[in-house]
PDB file of N, CA and C in Angstrom:
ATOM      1  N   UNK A   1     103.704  97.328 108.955  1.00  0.00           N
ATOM      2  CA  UNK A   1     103.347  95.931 109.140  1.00  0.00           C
ATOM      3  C   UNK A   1     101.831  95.819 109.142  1.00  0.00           C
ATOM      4  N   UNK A   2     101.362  95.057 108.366  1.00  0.00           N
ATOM      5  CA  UNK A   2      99.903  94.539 108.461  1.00  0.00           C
ATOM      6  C   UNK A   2      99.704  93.133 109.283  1.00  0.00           C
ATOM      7  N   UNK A   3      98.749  93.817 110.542  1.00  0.00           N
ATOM      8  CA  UNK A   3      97.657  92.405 111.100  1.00  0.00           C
ATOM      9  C   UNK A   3      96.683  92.282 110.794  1.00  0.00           C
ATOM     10  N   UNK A   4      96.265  90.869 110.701  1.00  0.00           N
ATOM     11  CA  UNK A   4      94.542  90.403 110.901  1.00  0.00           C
ATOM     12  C   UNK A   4      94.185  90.650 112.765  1.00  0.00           C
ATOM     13  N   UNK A   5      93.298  91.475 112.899  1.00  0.00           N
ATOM     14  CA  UNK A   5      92.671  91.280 114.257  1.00  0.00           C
ATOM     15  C   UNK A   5      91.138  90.787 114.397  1.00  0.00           C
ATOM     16  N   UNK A   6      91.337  89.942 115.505  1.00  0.00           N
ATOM     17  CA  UNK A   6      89.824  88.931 115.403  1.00  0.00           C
ATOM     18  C   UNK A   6      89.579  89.530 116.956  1.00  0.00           C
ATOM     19  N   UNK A   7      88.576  90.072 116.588  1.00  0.00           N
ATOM     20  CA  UNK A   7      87.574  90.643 118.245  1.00  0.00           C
ATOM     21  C   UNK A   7      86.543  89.897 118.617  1.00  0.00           C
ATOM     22  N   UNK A   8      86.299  88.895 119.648  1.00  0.00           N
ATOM     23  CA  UNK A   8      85.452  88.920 120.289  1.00  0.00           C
ATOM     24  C   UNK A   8      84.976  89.035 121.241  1.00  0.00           C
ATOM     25  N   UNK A   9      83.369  89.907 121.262  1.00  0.00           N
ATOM     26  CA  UNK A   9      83.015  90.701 122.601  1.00  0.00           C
ATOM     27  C   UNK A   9      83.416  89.126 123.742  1.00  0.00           C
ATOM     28  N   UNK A  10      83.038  89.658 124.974  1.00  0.00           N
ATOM     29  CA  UNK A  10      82.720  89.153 126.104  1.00  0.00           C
ATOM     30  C   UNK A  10      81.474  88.998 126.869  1.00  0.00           C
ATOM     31  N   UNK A  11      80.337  88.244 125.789  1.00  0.00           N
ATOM     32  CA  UNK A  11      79.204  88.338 126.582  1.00  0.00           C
ATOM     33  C   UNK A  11      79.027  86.772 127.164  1.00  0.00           C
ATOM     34  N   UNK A  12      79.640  87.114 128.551  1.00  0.00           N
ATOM     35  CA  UNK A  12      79.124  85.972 129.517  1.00  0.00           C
ATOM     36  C   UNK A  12      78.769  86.309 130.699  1.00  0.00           C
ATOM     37  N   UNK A  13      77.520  87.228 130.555  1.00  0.00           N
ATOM     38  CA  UNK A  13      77.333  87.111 131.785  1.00  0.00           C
ATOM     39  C   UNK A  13      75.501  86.832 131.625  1.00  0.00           C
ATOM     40  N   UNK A  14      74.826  87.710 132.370  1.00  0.00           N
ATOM     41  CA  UNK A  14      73.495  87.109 131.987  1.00  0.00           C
ATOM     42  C   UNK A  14      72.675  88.071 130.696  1.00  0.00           C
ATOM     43  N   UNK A  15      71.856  88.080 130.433  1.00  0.00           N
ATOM     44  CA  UNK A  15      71.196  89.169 129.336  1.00  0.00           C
ATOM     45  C   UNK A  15      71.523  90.562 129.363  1.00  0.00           C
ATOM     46  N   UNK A  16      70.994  90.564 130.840  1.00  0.00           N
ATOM     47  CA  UNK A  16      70.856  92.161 131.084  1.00  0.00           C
ATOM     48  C   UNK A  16      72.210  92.543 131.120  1.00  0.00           C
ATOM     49  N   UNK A  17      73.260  92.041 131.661  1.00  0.00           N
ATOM     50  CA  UNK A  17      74.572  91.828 132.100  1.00  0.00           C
ATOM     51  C   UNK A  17      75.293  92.216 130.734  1.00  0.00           C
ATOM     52  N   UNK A  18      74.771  91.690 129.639  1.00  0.00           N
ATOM     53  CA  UNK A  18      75.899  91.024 128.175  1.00  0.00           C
ATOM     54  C   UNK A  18      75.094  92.652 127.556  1.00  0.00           C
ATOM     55  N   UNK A  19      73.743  93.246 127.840  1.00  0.00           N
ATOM     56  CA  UNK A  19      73.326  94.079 127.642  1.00  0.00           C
ATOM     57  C   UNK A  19      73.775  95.080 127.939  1.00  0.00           C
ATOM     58  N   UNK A  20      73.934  95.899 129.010  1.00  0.00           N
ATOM     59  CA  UNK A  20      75.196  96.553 129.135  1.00  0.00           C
ATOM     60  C   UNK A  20      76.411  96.459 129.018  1.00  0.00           C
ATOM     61  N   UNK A  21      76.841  95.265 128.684  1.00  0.00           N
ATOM     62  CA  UNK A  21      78.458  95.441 128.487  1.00  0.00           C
ATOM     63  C   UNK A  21      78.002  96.170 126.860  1.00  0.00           C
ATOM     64  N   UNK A  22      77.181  95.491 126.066  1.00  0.00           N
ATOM     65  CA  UNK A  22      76.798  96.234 124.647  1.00  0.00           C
ATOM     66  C   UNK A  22      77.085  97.795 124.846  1.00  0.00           C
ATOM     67  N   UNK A  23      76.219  98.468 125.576  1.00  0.00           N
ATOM     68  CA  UNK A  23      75.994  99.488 125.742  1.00  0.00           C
ATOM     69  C   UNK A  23      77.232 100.388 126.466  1.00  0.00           C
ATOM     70  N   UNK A  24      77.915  99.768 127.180  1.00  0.00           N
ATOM     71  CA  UNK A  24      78.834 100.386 126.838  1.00  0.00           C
ATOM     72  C   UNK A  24      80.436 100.458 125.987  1.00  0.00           C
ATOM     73  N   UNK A  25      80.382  99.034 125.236  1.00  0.00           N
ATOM     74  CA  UNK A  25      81.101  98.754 124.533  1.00  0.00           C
ATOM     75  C   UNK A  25      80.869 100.110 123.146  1.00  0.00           C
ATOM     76  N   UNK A  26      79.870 100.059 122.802  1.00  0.00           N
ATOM     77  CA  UNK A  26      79.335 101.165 121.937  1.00  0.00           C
ATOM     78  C   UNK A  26      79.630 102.639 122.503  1.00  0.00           C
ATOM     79  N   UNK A  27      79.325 102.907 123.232  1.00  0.00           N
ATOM     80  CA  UNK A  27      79.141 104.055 124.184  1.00  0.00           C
ATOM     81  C   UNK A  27      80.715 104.511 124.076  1.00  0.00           C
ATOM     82  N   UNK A  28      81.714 103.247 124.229  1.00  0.00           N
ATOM     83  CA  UNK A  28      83.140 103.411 124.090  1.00  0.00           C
ATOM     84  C   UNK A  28      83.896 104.086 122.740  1.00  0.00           C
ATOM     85  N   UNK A  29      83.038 103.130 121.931  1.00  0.00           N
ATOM     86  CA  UNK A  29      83.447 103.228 120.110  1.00  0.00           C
ATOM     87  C   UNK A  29      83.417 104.607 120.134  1.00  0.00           C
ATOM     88  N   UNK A  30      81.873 105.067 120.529  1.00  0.00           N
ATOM     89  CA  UNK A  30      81.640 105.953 119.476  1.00  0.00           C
ATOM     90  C   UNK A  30      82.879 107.367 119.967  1.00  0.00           C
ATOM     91  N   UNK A  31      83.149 107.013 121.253  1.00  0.00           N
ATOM     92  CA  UNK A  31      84.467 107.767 121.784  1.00  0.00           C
ATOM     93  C   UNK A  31      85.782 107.534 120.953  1.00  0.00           C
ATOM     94  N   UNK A  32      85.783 106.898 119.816  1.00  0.00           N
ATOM     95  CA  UNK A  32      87.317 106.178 119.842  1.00  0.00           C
ATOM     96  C   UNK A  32      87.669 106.926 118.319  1.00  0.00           C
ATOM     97  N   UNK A  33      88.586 106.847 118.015  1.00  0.00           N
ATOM     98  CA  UNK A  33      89.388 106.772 116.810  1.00  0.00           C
ATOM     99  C   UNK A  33      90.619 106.638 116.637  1.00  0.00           C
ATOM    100  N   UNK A  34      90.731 105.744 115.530  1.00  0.00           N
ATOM    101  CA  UNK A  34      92.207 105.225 115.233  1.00  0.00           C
ATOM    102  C   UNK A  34      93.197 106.102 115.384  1.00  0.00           C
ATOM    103  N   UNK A  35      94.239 105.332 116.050  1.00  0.00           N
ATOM    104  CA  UNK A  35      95.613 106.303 116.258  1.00  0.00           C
ATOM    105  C   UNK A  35      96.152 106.901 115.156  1.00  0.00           C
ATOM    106  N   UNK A  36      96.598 108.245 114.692  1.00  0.00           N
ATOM    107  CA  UNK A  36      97.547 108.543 113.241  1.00  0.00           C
ATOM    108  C   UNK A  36      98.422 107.234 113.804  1.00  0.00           C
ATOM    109  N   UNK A  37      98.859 107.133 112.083  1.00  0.00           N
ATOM    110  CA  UNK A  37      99.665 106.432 111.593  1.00  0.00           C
ATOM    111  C   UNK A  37      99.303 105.270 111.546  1.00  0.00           C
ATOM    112  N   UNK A  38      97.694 104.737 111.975  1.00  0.00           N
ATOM    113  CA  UNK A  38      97.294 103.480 111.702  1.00  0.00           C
ATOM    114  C   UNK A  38      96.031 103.398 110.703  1.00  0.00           C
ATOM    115  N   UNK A  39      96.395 102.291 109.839  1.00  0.00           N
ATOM    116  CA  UNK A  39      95.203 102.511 108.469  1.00  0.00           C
ATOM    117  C   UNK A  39      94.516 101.032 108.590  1.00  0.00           C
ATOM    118  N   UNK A  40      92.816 101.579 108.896  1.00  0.00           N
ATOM    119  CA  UNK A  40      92.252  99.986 108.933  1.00  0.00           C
ATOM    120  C   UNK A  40      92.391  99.812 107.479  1.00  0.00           C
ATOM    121  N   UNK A  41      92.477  98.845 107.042  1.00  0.00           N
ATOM    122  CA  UNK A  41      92.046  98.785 105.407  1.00  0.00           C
ATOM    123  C   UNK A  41      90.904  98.008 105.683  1.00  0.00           C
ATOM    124  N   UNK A  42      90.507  97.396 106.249  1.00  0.00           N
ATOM    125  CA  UNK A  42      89.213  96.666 105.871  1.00  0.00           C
ATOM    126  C   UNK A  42      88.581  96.741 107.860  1.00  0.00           C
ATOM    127  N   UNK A  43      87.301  96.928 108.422  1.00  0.00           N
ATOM    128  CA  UNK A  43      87.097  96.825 109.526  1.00  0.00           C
ATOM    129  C   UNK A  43      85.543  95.940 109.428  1.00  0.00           C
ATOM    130  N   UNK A  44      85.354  94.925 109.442  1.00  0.00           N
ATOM    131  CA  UNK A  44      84.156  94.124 109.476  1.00  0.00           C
ATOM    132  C   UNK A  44      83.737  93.690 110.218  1.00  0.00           C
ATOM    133  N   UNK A  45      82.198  93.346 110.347  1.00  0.00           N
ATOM    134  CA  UNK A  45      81.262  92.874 111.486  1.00  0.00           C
ATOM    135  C   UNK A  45      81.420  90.961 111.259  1.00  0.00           C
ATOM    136  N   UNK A  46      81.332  90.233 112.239  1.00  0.00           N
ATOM    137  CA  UNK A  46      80.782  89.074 112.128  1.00  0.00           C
ATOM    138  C   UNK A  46      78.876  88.965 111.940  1.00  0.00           C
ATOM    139  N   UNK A  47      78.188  88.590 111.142  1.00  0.00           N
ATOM    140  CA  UNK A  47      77.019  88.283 110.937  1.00  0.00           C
ATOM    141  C   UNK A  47      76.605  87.798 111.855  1.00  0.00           C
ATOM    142  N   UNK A  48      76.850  87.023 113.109  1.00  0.00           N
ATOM    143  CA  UNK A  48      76.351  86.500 113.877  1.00  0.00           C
ATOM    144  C   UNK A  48      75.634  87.799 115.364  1.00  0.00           C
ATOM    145  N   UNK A  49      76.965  88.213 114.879  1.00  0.00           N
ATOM    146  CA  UNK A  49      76.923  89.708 116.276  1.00  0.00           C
ATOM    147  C   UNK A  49      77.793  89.214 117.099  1.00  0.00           C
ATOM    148  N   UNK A  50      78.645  88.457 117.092  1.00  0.00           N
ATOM    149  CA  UNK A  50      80.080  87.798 118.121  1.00  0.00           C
ATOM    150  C   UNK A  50      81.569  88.490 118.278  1.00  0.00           C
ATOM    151  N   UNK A  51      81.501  89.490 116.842  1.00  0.00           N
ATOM    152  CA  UNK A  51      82.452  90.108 117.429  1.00  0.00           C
ATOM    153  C   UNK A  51      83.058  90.853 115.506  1.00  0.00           C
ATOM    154  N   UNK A  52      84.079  91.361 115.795  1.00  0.00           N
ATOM    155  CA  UNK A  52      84.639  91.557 114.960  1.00  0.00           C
ATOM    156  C   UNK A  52      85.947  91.500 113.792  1.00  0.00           C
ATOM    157  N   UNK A  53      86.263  91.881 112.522  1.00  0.00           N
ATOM    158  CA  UNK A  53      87.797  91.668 112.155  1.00  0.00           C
ATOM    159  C   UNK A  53      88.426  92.959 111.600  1.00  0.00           C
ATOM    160  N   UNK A  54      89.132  92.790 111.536  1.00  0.00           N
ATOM    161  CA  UNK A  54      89.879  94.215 110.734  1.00  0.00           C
ATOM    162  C   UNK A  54      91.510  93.556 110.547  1.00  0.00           C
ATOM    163  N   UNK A  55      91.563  94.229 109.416  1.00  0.00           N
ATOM    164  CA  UNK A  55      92.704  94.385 108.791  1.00  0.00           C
ATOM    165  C   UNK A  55      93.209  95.752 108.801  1.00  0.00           C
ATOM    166  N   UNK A  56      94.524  95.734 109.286  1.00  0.00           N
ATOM    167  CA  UNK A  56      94.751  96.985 110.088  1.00  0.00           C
ATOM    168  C   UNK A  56      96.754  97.417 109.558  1.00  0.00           C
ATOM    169  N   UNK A  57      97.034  97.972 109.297  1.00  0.00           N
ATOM    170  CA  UNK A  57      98.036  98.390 108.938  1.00  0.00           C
ATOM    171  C   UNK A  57      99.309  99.283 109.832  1.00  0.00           C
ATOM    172  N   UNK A  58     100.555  99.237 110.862  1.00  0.00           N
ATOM    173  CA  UNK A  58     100.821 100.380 111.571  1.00  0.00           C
ATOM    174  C   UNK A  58     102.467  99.779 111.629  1.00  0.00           C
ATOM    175  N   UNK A  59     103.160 101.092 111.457  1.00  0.00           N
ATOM    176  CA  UNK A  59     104.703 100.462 111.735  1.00  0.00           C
ATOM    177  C   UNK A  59     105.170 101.167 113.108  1.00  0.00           C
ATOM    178  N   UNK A  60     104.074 100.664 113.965  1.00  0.00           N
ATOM    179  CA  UNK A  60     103.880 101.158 115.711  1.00  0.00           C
ATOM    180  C   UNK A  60     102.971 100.307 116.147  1.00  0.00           C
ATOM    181  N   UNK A  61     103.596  99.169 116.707  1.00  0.00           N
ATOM    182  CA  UNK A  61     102.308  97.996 117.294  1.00  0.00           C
ATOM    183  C   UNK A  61     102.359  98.854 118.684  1.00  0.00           C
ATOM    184  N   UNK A  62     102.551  99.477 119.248  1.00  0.00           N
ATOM    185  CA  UNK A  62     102.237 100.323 120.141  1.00  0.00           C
ATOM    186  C   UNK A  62     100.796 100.813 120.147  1.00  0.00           C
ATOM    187  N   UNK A  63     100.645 101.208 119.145  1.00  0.00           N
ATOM    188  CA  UNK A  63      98.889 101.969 118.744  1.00  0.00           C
ATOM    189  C   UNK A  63      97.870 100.587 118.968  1.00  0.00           C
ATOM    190  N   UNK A  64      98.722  99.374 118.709  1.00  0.00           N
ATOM    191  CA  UNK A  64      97.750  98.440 118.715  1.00  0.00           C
ATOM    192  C   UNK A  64      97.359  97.787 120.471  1.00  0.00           C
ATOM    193  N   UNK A  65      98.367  98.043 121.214  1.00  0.00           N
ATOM    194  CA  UNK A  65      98.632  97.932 122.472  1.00  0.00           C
ATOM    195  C   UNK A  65      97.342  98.713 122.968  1.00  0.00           C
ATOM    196  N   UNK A  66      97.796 100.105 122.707  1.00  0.00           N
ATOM    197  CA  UNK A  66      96.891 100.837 123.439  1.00  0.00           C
ATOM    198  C   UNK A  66      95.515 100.917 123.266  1.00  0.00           C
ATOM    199  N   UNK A  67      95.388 100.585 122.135  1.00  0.00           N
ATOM    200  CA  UNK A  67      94.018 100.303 121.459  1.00  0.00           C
ATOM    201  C   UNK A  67      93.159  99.504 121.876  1.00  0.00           C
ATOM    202  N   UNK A  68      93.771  97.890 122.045  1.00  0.00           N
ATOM    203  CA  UNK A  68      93.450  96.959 122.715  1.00  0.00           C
ATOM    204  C   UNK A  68      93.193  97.007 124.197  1.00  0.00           C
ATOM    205  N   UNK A  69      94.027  97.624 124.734  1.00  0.00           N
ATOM    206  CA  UNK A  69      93.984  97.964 126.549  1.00  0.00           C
ATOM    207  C   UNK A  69      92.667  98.989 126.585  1.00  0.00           C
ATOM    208  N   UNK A  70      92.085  99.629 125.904  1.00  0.00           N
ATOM    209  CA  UNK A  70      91.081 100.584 126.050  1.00  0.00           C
ATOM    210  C   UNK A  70      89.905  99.473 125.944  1.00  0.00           C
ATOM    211  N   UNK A  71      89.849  98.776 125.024  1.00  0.00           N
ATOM    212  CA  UNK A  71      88.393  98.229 125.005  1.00  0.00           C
ATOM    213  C   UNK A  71      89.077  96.326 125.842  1.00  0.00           C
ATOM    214  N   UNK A  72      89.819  96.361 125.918  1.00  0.00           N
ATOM    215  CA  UNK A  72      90.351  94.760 126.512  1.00  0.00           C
ATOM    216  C   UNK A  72      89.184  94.459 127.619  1.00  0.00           C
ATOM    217  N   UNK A  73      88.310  94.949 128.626  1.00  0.00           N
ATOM    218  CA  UNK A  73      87.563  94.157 129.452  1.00  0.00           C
ATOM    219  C   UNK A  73      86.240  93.635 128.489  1.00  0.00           C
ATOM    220  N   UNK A  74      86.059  94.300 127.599  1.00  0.00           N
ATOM    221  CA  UNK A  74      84.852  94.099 126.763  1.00  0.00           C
ATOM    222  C   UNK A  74      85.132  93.396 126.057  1.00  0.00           C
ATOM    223  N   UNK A  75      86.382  93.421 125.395  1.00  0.00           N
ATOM    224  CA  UNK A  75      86.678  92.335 124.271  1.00  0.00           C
ATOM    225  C   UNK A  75      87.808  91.489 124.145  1.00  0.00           C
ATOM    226  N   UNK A  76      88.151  90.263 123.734  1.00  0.00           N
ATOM    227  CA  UNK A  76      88.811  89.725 123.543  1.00  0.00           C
ATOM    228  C   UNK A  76      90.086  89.109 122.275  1.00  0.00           C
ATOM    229  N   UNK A  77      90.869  89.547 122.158  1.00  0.00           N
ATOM    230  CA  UNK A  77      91.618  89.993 120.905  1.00  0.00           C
ATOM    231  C   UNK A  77      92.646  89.150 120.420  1.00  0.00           C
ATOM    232  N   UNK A  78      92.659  88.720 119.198  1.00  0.00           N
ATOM    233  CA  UNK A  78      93.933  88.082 118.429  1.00  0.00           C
ATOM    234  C   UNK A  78      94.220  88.738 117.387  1.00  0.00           C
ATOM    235  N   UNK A  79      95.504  89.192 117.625  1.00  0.00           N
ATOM    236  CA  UNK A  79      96.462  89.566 116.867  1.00  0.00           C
ATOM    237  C   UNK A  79      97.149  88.525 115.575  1.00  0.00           C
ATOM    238  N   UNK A  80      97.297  88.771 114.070  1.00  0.00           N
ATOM    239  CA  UNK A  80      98.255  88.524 113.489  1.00  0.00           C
ATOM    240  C   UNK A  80      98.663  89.007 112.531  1.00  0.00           C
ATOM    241  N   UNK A  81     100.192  88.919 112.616  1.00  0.00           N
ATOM    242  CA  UNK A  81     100.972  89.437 111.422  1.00  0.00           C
ATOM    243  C   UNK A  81     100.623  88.894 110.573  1.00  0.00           C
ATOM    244  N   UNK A  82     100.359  89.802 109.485  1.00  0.00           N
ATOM    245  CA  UNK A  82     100.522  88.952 107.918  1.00  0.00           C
ATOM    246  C   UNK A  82     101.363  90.083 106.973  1.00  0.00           C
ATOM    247  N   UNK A  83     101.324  89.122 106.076  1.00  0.00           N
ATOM    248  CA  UNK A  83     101.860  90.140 104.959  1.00  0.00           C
ATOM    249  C   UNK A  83     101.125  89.583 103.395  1.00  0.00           C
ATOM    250  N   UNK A  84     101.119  90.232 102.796  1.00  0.00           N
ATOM    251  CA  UNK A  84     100.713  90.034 100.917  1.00  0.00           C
ATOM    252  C   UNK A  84     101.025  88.594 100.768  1.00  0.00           C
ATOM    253  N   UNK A  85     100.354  87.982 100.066  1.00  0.00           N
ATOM    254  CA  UNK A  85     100.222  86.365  99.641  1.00  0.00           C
ATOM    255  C   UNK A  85     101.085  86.250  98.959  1.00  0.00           C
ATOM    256  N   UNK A  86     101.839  86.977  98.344  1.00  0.00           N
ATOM    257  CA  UNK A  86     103.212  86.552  97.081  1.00  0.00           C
ATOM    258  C   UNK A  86     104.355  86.976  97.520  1.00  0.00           C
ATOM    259  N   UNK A  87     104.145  88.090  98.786  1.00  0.00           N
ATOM    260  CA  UNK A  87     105.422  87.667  99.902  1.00  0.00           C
ATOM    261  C   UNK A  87     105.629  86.313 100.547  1.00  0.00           C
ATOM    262  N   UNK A  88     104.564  85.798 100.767  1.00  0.00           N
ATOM    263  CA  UNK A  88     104.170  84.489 101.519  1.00  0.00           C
ATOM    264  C   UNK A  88     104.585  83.419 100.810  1.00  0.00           C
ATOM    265  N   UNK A  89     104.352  83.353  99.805  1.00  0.00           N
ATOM    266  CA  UNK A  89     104.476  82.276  98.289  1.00  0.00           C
ATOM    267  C   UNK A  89     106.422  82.591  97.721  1.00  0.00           C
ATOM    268  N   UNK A  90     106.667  83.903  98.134  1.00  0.00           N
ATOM    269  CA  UNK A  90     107.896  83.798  97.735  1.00  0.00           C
ATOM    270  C   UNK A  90     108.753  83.293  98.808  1.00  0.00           C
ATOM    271  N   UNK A  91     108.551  83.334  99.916  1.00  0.00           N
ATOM    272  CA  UNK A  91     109.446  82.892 101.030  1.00  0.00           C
ATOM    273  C   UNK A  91     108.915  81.531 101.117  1.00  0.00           C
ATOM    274  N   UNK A  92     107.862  80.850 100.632  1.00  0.00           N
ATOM    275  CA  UNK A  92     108.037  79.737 101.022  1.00  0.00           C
ATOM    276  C   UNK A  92     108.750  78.688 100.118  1.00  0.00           C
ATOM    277  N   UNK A  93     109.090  79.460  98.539  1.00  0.00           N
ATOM    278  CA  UNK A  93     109.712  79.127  97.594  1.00  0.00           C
ATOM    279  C   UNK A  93     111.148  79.380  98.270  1.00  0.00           C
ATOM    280  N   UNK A  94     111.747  80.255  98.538  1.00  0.00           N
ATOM    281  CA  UNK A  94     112.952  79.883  98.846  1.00  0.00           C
ATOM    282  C   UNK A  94     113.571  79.033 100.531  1.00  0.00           C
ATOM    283  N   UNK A  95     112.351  78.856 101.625  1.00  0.00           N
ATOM    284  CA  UNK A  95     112.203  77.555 101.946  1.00  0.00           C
ATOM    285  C   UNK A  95     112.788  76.444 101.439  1.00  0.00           C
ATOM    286  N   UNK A  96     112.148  76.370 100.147  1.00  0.00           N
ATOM    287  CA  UNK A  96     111.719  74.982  99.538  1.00  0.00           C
ATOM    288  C   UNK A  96     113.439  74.824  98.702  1.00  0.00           C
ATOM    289  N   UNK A  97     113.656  75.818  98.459  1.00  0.00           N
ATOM    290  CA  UNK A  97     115.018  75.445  97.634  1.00  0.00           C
ATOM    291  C   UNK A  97     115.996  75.398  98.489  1.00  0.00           C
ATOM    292  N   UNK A  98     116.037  75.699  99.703  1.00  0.00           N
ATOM    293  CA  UNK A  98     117.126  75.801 100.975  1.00  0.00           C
ATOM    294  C   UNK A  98     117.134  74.432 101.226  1.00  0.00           C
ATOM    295  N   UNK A  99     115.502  73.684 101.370  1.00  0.00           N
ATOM    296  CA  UNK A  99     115.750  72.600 101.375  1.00  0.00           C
ATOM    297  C   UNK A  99     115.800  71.217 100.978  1.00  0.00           C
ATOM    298  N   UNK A 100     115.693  71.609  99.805  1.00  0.00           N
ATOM    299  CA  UNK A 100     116.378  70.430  98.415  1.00  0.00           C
ATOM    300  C   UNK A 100     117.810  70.931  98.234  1.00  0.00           C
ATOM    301  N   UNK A 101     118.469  72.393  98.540  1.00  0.00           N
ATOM    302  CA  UNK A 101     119.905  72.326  98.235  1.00  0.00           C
ATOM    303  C   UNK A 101     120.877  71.577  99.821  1.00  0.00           C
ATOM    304  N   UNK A 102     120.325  71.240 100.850  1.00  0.00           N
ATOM    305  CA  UNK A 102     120.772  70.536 101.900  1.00  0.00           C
ATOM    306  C   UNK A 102     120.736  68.803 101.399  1.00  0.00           C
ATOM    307  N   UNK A 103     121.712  68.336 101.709  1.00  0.00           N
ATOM    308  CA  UNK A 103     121.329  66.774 101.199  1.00  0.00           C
ATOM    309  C   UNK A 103     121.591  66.308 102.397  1.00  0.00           C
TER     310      UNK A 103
END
C-alpha cells in the first residue's frame, strides 16, 4: 500500500525552544532508518522549512506506527492512502456506471 505523509515539525515554542527541538529532531534522524520492507519513493523538504512529505510504500502500516511514535513529540503527521491515478480513474468509472445503471 502506498501513503502520502505530510510532516509538520512542532515549532511553538520560543526561538531558543523551536531551536532545540531542531536540534534534536536532527540529532534523531540522523539515528533513524527506514524499517525493511518500507520503500520511500519520493522523501521531500517543504521550501519554507515547516516540515516535510514523502511518499512511502509498506504492506505493514505497522512500520508506519512505529515510525511516527519515534519522532511524534517533534512532529506532527498525516497519513494517506493513495494509490496510482488510473486505479483512481478506474474506480471512479465504475462508480459512475453503478450509478446510471440504478434508476
Amino acid at each position: 500500500m502506498k501513503y502520502v505523509i505530510a510532516m509538520t515539525f512542532r515549532n511553538s515554542g520560543s526561538a531558543a525552544e523551536n531551536e532545540a527541538s531542531t536540534k534534536r529532531l536532527l540529532d534523531l534522524y540522523s539515528k533513524w532508518s527506514p524499517p525493511d520492507g518500507t520503500t520511500f519513493h519520493q522523501f521531500v523538504g517543504r521550501l519554507d522549512g515547516g516540515g516535510t512529505f514523502a511518499v512511502v510504500e509498506t504492506d505493514n502500516p505497522d512500520d508506519l506506527a512505529v515510525t511516527t511514535a519515534k519522532f511524534g513529540p517533534l512532529v506532527e503527521y498525516q497519513l494517506y492512502p493513495v494509490q496510482d491515478v488510473a486505479d483512481t480513474v478506474r474506480a471512479a468509472q465504475e462508480g459512475l456506471a453503478f450509478r446510471e445503471a440504478v434508476s
